[in-house]
Each structure stands twice: as structure tokens, then as C-alpha cells.
C-alpha atoms as a PDB file:
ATOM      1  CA  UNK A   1     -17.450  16.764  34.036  1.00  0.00           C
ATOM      2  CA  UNK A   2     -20.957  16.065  35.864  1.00  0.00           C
ATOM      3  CA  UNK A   3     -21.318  12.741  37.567  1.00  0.00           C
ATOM      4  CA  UNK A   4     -24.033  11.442  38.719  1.00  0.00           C
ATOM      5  CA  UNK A   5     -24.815  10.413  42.590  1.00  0.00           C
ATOM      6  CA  UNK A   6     -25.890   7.373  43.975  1.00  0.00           C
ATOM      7  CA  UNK A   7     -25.266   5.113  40.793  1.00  0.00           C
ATOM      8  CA  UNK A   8     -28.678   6.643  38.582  1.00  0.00           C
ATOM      9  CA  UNK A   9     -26.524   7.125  35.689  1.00  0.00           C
ATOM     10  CA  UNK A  10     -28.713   4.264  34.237  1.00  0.00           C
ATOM     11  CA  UNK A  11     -31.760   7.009  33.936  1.00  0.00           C
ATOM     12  CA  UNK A  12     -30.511  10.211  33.375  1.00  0.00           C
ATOM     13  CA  UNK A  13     -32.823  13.250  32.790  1.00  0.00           C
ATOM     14  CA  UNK A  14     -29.517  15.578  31.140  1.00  0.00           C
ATOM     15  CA  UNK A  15     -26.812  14.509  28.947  1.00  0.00           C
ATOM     16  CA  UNK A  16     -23.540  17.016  27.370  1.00  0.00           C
ATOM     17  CA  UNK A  17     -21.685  15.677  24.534  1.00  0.00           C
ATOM     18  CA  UNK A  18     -18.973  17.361  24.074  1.00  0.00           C
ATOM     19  CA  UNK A  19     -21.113  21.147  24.858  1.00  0.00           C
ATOM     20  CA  UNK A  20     -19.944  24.074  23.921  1.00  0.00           C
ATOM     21  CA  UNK A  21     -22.124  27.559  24.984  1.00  0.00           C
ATOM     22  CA  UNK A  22     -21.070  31.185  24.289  1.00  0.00           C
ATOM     23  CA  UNK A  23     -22.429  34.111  22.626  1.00  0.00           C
ATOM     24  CA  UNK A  24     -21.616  35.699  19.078  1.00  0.00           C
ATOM     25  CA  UNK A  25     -19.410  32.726  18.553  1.00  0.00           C
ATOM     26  CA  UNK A  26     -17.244  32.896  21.638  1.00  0.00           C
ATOM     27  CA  UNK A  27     -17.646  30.040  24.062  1.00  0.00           C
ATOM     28  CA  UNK A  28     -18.562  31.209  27.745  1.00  0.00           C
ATOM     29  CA  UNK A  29     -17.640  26.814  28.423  1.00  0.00           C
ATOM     30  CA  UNK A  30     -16.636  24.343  26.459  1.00  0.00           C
ATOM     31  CA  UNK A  31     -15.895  20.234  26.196  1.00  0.00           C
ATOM     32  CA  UNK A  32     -18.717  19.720  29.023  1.00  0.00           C
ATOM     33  CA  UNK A  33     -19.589  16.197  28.828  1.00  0.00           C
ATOM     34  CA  UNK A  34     -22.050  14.367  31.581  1.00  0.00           C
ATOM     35  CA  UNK A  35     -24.746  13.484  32.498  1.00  0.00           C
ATOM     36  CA  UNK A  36     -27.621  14.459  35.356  1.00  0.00           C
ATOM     37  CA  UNK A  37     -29.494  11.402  36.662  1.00  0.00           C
ATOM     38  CA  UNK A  38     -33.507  12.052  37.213  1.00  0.00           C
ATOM     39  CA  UNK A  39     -34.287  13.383  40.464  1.00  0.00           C
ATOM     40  CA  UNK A  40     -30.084  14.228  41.166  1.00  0.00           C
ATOM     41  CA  UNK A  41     -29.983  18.180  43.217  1.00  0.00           C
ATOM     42  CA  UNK A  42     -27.292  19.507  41.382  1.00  0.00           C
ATOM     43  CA  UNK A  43     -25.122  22.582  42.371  1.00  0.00           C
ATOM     44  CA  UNK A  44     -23.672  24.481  39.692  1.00  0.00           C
ATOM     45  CA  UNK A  45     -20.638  26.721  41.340  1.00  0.00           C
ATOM     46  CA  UNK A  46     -17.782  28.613  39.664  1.00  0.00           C
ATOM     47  CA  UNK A  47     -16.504  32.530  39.913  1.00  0.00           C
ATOM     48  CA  UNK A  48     -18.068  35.369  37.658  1.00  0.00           C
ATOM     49  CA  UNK A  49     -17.669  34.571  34.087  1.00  0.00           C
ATOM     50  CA  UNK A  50     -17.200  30.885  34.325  1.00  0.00           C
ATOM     51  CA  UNK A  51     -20.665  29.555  32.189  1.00  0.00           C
ATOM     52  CA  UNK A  52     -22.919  29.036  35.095  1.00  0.00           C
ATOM     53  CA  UNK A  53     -25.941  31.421  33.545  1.00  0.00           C
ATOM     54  CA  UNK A  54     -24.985  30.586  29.877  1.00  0.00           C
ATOM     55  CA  UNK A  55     -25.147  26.933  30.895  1.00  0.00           C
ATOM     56  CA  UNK A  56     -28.753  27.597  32.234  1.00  0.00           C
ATOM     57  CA  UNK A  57     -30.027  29.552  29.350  1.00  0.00           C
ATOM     58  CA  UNK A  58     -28.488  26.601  27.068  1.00  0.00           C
ATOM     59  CA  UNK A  59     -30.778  24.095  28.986  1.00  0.00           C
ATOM     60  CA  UNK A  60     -34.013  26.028  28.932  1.00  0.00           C
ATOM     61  CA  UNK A  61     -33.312  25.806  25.053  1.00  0.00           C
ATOM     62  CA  UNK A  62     -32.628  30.137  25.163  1.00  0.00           C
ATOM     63  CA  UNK A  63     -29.354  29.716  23.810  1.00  0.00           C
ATOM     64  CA  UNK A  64     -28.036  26.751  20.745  1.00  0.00           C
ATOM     65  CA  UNK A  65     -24.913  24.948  21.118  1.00  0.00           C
ATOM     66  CA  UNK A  66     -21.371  26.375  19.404  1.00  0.00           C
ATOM     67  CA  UNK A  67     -20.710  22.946  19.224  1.00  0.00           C
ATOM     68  CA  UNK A  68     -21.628  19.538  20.351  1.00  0.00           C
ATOM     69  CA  UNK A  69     -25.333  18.675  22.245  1.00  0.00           C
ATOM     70  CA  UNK A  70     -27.804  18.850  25.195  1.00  0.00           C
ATOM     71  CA  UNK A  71     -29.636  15.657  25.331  1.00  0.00           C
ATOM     72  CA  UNK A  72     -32.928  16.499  27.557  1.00  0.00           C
ATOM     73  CA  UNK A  73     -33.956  12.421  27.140  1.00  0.00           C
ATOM     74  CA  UNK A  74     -37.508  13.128  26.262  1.00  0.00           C
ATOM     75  CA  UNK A  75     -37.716  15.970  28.947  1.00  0.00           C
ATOM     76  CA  UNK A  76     -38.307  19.733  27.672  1.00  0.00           C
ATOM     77  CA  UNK A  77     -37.167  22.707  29.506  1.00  0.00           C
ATOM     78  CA  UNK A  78     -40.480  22.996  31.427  1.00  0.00           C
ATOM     79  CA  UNK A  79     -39.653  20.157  33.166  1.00  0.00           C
ATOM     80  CA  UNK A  80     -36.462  21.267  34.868  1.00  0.00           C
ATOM     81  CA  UNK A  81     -36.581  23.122  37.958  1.00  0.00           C
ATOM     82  CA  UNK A  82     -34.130  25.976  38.148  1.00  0.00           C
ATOM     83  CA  UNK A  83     -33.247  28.057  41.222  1.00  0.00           C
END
């Protein structure tokens, strides 16, 4: 689960609903749920294998959903920095 910081939840820039990401029909992570308030740094930390690239690639709109939904709220992937 992502939660926000600071109590921003009221204008969030990401939302998961229910996201599931994976290739050739495999999920790489499922059941994320969340959301990212506008301006939030957000680390994104787990061992080899865990989602953190496929994750990525499902934000910058490279890779669709197995299942459920990245809300961008009006962003588009040009507007997220990623490092």
C-alpha cells in the first residue's frame, strides 16, 4: 500500500486500484492500491524481481494493466519525474 505524507491525500497526482503489472500475462505485482499526493518524493524499494521497474514502465503508460487501474488525475507520464 502507498500512503501519502503530510495529510495531501486530498490532491493526489497517482492513484492504484486494485493494480496488477506483469508481462505475457504473469503479474511481476499485484493488489497495489494507493495513492501519491502531488509534490510527495517517493522511494520505491524491494529485492530483484519484486515490480519496482515493471511498476515504472506501468506509469510511463509502457506497459497496460493485467488487471485493475493507474489513475494519473489529469497528469500524463511526461509529467512525472523518474530517477
Amino acid at each position: 500500500m502507498i500512503r501519502p505524507q503530510g495529510g495531501a491525500a486530498a490532491d493526489p497526482v497517482l492513484r492504484f486500484h486494485d493494480l496488477a503489472l506483469g508481462y505475457d500475462g504473469s503479474p511481476a505485482l499485484e493488489r497495489l492500491a494507493g495513492t501519491v499526493a502531488r509534490g510527495a518524493l517517493v522511494a520505491v524499494v524491494g529485492p530483484n524481481g519484486a515490480g519496482k521497474s515493471t511498476l515504472f514502465k506501468g506509469i510511463a503508460g509502457e506497459l497496460r494493466p493485467l488487471s485493475g487501474a493507474i489513475d494519473l488525475c489529469g497528469a500524463t507520464p511526461r509529467d512525472i519525474a523518474i530517477m
